[in-house]
PDB file of N, CA and C in Angstrom:
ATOM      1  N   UNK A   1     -63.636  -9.832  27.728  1.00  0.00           N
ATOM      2  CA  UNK A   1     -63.836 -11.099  27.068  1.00  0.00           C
ATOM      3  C   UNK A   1     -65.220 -11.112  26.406  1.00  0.00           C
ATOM      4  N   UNK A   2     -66.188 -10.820  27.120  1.00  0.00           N
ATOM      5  CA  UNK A   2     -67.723 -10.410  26.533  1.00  0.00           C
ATOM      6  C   UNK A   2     -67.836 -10.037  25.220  1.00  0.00           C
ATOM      7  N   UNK A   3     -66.788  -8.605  25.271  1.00  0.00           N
ATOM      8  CA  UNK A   3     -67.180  -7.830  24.225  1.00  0.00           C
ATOM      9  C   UNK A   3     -66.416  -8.138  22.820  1.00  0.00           C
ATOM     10  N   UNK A   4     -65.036  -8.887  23.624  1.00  0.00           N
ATOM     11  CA  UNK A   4     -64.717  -8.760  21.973  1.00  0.00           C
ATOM     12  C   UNK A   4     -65.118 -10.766  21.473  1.00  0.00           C
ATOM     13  N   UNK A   5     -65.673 -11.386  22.294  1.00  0.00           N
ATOM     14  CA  UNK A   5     -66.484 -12.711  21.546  1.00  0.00           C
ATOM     15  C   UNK A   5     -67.801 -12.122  20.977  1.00  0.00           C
ATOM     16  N   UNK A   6     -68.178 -11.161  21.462  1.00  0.00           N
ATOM     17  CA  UNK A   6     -69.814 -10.725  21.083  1.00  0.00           C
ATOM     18  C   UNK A   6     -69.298  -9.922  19.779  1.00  0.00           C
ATOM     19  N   UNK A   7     -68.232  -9.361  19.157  1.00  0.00           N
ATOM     20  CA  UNK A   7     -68.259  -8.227  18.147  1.00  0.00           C
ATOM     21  C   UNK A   7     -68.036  -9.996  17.126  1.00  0.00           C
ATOM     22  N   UNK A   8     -66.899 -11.089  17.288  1.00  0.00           N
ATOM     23  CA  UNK A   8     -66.252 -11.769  15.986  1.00  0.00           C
ATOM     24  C   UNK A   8     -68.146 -12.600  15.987  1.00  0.00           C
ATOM     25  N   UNK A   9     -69.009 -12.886  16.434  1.00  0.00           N
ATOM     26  CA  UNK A   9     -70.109 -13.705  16.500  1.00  0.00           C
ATOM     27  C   UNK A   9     -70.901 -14.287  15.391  1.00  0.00           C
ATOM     28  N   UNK A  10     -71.012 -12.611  14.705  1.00  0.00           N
ATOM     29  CA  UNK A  10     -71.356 -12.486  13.276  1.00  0.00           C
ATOM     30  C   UNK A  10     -71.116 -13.048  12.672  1.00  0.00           C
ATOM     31  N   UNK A  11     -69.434 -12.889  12.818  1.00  0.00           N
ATOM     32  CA  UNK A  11     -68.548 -12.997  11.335  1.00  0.00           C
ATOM     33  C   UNK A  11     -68.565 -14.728  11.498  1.00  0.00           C
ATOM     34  N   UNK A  12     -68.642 -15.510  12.202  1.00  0.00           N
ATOM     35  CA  UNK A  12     -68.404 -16.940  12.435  1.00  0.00           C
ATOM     36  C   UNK A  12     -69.302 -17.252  10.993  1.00  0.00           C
ATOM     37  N   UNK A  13     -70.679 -17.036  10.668  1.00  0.00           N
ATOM     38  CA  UNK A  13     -71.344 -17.283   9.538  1.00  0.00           C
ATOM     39  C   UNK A  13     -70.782 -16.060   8.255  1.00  0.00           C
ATOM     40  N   UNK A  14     -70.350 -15.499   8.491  1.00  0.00           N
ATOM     41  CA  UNK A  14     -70.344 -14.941   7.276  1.00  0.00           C
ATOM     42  C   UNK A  14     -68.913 -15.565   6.685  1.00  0.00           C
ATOM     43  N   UNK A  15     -68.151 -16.074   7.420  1.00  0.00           N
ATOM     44  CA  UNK A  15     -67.026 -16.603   6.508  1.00  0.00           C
ATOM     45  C   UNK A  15     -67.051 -18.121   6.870  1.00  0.00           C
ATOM     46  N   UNK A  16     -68.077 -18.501   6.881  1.00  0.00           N
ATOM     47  CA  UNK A  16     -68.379 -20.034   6.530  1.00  0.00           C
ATOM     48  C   UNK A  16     -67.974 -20.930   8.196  1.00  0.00           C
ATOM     49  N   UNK A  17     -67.724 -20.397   9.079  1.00  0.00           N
ATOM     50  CA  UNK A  17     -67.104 -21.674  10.247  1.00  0.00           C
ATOM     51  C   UNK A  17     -68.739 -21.884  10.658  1.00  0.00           C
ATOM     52  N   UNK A  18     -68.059 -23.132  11.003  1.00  0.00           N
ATOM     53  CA  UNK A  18     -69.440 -24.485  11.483  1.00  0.00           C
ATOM     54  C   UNK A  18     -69.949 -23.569  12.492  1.00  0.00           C
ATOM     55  N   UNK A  19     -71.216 -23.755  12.833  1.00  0.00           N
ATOM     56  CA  UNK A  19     -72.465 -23.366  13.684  1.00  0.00           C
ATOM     57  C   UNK A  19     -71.523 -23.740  15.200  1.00  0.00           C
ATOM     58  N   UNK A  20     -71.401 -24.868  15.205  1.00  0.00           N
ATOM     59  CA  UNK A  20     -70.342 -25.686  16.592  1.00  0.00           C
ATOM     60  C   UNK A  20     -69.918 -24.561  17.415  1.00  0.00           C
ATOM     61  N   UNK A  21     -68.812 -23.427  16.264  1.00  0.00           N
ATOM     62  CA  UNK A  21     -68.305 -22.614  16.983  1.00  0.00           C
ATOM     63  C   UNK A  21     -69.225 -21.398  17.204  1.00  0.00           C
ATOM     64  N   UNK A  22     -70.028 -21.138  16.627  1.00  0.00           N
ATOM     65  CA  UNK A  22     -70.597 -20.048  16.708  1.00  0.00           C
ATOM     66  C   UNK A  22     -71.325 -20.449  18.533  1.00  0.00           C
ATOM     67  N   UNK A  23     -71.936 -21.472  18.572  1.00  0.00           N
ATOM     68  CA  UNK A  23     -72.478 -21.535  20.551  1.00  0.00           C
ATOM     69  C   UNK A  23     -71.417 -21.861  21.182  1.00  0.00           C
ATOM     70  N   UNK A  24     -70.175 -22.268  20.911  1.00  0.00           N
ATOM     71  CA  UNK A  24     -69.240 -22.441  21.568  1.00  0.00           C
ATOM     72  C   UNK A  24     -68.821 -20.952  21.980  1.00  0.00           C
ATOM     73  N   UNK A  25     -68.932 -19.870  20.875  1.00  0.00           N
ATOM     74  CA  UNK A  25     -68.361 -18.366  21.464  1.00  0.00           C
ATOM     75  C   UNK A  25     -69.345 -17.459  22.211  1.00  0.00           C
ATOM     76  N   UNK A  26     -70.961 -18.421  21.764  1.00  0.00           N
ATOM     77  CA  UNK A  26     -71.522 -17.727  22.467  1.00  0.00           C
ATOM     78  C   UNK A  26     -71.878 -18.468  24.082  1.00  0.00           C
ATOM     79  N   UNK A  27     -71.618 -19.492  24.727  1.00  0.00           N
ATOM     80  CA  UNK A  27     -71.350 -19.612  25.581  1.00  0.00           C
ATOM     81  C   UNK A  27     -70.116 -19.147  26.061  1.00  0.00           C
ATOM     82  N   UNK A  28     -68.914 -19.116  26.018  1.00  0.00           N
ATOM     83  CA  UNK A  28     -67.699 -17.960  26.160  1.00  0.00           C
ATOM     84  C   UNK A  28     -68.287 -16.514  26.376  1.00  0.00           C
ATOM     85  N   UNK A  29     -68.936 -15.912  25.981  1.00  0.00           N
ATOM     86  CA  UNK A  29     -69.429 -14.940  25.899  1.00  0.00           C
ATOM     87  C   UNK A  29     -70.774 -15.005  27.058  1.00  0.00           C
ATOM     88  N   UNK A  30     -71.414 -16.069  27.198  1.00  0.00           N
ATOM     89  CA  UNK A  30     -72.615 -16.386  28.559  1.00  0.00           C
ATOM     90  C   UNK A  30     -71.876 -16.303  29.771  1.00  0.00           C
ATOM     91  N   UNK A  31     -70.317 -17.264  29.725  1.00  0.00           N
ATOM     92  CA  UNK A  31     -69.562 -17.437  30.435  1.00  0.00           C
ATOM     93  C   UNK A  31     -68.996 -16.141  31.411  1.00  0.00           C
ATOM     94  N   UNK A  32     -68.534 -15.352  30.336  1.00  0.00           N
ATOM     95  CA  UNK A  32     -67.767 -14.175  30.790  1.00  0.00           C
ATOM     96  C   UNK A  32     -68.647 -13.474  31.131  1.00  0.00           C
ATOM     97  N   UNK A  33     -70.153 -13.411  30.760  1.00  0.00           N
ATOM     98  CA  UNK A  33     -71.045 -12.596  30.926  1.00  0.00           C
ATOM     99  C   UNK A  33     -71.367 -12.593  32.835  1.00  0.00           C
ATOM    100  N   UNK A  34     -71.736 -14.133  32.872  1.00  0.00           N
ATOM    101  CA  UNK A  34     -72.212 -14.528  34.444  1.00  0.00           C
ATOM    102  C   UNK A  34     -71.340 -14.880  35.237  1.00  0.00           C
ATOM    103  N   UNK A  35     -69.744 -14.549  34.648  1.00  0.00           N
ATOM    104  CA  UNK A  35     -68.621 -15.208  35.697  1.00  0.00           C
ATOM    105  C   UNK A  35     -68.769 -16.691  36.371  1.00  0.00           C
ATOM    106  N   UNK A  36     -69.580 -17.857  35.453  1.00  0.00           N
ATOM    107  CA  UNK A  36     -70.018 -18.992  35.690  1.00  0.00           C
ATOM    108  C   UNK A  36     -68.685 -19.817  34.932  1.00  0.00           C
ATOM    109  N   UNK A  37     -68.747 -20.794  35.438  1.00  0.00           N
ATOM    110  CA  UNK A  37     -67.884 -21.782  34.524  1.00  0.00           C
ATOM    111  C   UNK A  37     -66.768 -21.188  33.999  1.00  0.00           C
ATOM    112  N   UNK A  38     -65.966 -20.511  34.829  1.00  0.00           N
ATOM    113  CA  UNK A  38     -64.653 -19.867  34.013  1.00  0.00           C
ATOM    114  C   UNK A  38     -63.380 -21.009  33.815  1.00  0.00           C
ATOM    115  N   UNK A  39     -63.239 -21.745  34.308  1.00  0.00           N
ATOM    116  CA  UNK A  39     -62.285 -22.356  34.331  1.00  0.00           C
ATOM    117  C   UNK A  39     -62.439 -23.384  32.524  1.00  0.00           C
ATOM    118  N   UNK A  40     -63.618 -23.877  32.066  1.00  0.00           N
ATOM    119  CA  UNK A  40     -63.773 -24.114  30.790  1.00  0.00           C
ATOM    120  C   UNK A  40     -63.482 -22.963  29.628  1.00  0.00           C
ATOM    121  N   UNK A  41     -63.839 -21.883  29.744  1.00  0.00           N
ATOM    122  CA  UNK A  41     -63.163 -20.491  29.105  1.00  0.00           C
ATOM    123  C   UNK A  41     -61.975 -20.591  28.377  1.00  0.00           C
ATOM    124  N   UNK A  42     -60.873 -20.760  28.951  1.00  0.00           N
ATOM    125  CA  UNK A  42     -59.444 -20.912  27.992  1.00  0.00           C
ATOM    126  C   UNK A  42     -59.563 -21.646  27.164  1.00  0.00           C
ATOM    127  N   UNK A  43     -59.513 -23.452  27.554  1.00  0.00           N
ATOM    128  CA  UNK A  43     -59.507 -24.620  26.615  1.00  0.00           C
ATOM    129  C   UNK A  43     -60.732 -24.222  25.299  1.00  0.00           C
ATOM    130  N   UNK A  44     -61.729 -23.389  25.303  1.00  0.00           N
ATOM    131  CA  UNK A  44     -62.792 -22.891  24.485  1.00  0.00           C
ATOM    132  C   UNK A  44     -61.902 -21.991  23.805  1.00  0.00           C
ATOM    133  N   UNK A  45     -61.679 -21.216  24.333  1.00  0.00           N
ATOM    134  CA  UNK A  45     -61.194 -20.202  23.428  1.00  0.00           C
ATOM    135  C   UNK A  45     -59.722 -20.150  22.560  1.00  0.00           C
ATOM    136  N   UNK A  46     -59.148 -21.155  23.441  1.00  0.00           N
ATOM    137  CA  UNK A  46     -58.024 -21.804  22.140  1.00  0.00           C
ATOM    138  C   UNK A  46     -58.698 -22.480  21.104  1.00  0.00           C
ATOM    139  N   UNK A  47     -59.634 -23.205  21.471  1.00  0.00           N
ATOM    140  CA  UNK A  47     -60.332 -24.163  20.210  1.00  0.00           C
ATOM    141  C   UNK A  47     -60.663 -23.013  18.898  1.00  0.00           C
ATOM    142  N   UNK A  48     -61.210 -21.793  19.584  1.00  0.00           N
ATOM    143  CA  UNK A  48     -61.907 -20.648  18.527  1.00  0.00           C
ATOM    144  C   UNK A  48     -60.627 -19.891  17.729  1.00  0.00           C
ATOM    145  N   UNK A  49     -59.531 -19.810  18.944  1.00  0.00           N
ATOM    146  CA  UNK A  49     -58.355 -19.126  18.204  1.00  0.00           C
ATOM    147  C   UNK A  49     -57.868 -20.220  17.019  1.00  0.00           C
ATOM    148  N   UNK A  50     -58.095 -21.699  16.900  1.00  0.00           N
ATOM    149  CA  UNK A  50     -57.429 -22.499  16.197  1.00  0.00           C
ATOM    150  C   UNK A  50     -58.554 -21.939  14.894  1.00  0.00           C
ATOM    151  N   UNK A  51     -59.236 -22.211  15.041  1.00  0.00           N
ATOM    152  CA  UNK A  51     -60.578 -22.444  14.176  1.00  0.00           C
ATOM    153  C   UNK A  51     -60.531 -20.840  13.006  1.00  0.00           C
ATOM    154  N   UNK A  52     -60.352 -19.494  13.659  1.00  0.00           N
ATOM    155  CA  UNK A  52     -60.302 -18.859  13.307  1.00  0.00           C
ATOM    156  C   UNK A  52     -59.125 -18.199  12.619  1.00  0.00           C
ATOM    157  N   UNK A  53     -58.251 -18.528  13.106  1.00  0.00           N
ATOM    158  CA  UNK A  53     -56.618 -18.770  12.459  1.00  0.00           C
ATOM    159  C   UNK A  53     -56.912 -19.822  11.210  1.00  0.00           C
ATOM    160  N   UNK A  54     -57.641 -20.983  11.392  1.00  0.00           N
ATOM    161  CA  UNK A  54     -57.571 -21.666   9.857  1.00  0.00           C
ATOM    162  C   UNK A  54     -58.475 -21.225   8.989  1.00  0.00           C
ATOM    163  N   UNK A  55     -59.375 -20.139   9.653  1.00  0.00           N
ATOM    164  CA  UNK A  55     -60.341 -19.535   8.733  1.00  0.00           C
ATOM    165  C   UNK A  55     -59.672 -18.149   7.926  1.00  0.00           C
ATOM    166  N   UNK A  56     -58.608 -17.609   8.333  1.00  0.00           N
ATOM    167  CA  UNK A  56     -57.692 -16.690   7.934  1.00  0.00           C
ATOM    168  C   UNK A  56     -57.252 -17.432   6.592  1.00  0.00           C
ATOM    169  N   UNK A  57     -56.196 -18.267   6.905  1.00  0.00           N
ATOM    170  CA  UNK A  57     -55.434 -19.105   6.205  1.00  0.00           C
ATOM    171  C   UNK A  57     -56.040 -19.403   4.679  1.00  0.00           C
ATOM    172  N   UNK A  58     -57.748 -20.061   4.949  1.00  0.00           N
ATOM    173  CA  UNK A  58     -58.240 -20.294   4.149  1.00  0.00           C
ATOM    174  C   UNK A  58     -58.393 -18.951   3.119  1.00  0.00           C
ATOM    175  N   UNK A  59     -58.863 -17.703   4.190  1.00  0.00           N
ATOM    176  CA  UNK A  59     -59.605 -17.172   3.133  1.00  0.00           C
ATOM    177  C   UNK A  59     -58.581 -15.982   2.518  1.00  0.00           C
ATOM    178  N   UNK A  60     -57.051 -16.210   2.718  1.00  0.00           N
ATOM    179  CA  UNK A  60     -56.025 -15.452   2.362  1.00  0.00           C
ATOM    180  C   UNK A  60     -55.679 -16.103   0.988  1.00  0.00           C
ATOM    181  N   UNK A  61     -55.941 -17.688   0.735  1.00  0.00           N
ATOM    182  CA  UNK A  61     -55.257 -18.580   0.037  1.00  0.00           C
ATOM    183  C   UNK A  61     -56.669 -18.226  -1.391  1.00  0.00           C
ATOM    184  N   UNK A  62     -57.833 -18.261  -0.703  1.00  0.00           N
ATOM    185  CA  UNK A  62     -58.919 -17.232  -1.753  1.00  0.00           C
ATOM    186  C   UNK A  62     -58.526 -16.092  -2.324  1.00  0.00           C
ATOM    187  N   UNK A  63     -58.376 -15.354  -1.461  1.00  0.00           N
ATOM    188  CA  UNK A  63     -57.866 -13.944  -1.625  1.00  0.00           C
ATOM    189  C   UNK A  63     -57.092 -14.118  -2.626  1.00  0.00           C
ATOM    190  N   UNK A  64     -55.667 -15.251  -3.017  1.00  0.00           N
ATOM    191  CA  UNK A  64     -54.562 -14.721  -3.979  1.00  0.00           C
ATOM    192  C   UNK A  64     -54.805 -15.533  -4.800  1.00  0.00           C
ATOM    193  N   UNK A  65     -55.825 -16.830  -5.180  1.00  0.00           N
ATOM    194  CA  UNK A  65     -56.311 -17.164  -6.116  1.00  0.00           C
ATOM    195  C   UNK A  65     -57.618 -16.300  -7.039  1.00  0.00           C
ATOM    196  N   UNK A  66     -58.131 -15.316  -6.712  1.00  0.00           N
ATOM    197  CA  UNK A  66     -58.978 -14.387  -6.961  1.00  0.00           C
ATOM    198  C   UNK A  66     -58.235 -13.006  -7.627  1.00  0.00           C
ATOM    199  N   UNK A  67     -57.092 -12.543  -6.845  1.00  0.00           N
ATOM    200  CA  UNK A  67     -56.233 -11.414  -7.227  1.00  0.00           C
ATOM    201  C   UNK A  67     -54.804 -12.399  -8.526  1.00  0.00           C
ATOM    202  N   UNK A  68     -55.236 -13.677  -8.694  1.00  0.00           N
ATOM    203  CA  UNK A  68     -54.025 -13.801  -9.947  1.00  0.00           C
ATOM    204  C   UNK A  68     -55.127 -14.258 -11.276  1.00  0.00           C
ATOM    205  N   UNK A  69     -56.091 -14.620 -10.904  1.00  0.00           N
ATOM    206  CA  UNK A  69     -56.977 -14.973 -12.074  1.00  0.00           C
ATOM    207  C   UNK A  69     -57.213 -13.440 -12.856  1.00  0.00           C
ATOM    208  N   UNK A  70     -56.911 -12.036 -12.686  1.00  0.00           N
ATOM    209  CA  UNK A  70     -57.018 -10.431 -12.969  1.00  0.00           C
ATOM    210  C   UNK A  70     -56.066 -10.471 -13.580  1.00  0.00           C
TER     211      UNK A  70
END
């Protein structure tokens, strides 16, 4: 759980999602780190799976407005 919230961390700013989530994954990531507070963990990390699933969405719907303007 550590490792793969610590690799997407980056990317939270580079494709625009709110700051919110970015300490939200990095507490998930404190979390899993110190085996503290696990039971908050899931309900967090569905919030990030939602968040990042609409950040797909968004930037697919870029993607084919960019590849038809060519």
């Amino acid at each position: 759980m550590y490792a793969a919230v610590h690799k997407m961390i980056p990317s939270f700013s580079i494709v625009g999602i709110h700051e919110d989530f970015e300490t939200m994954a990095k507490k998930v990531q404190e979390y899993a780190s110190t085996q503290l507070q696990l039971d908050g963990i899931p309900e967090m990390v569905v919030q990030l799976e939602n968040i990042c699933a609409q950040a797909c969405i968004e930037l697919e719907e870029e993607f084919n407005i960019l590849k038809n303007r060519n």
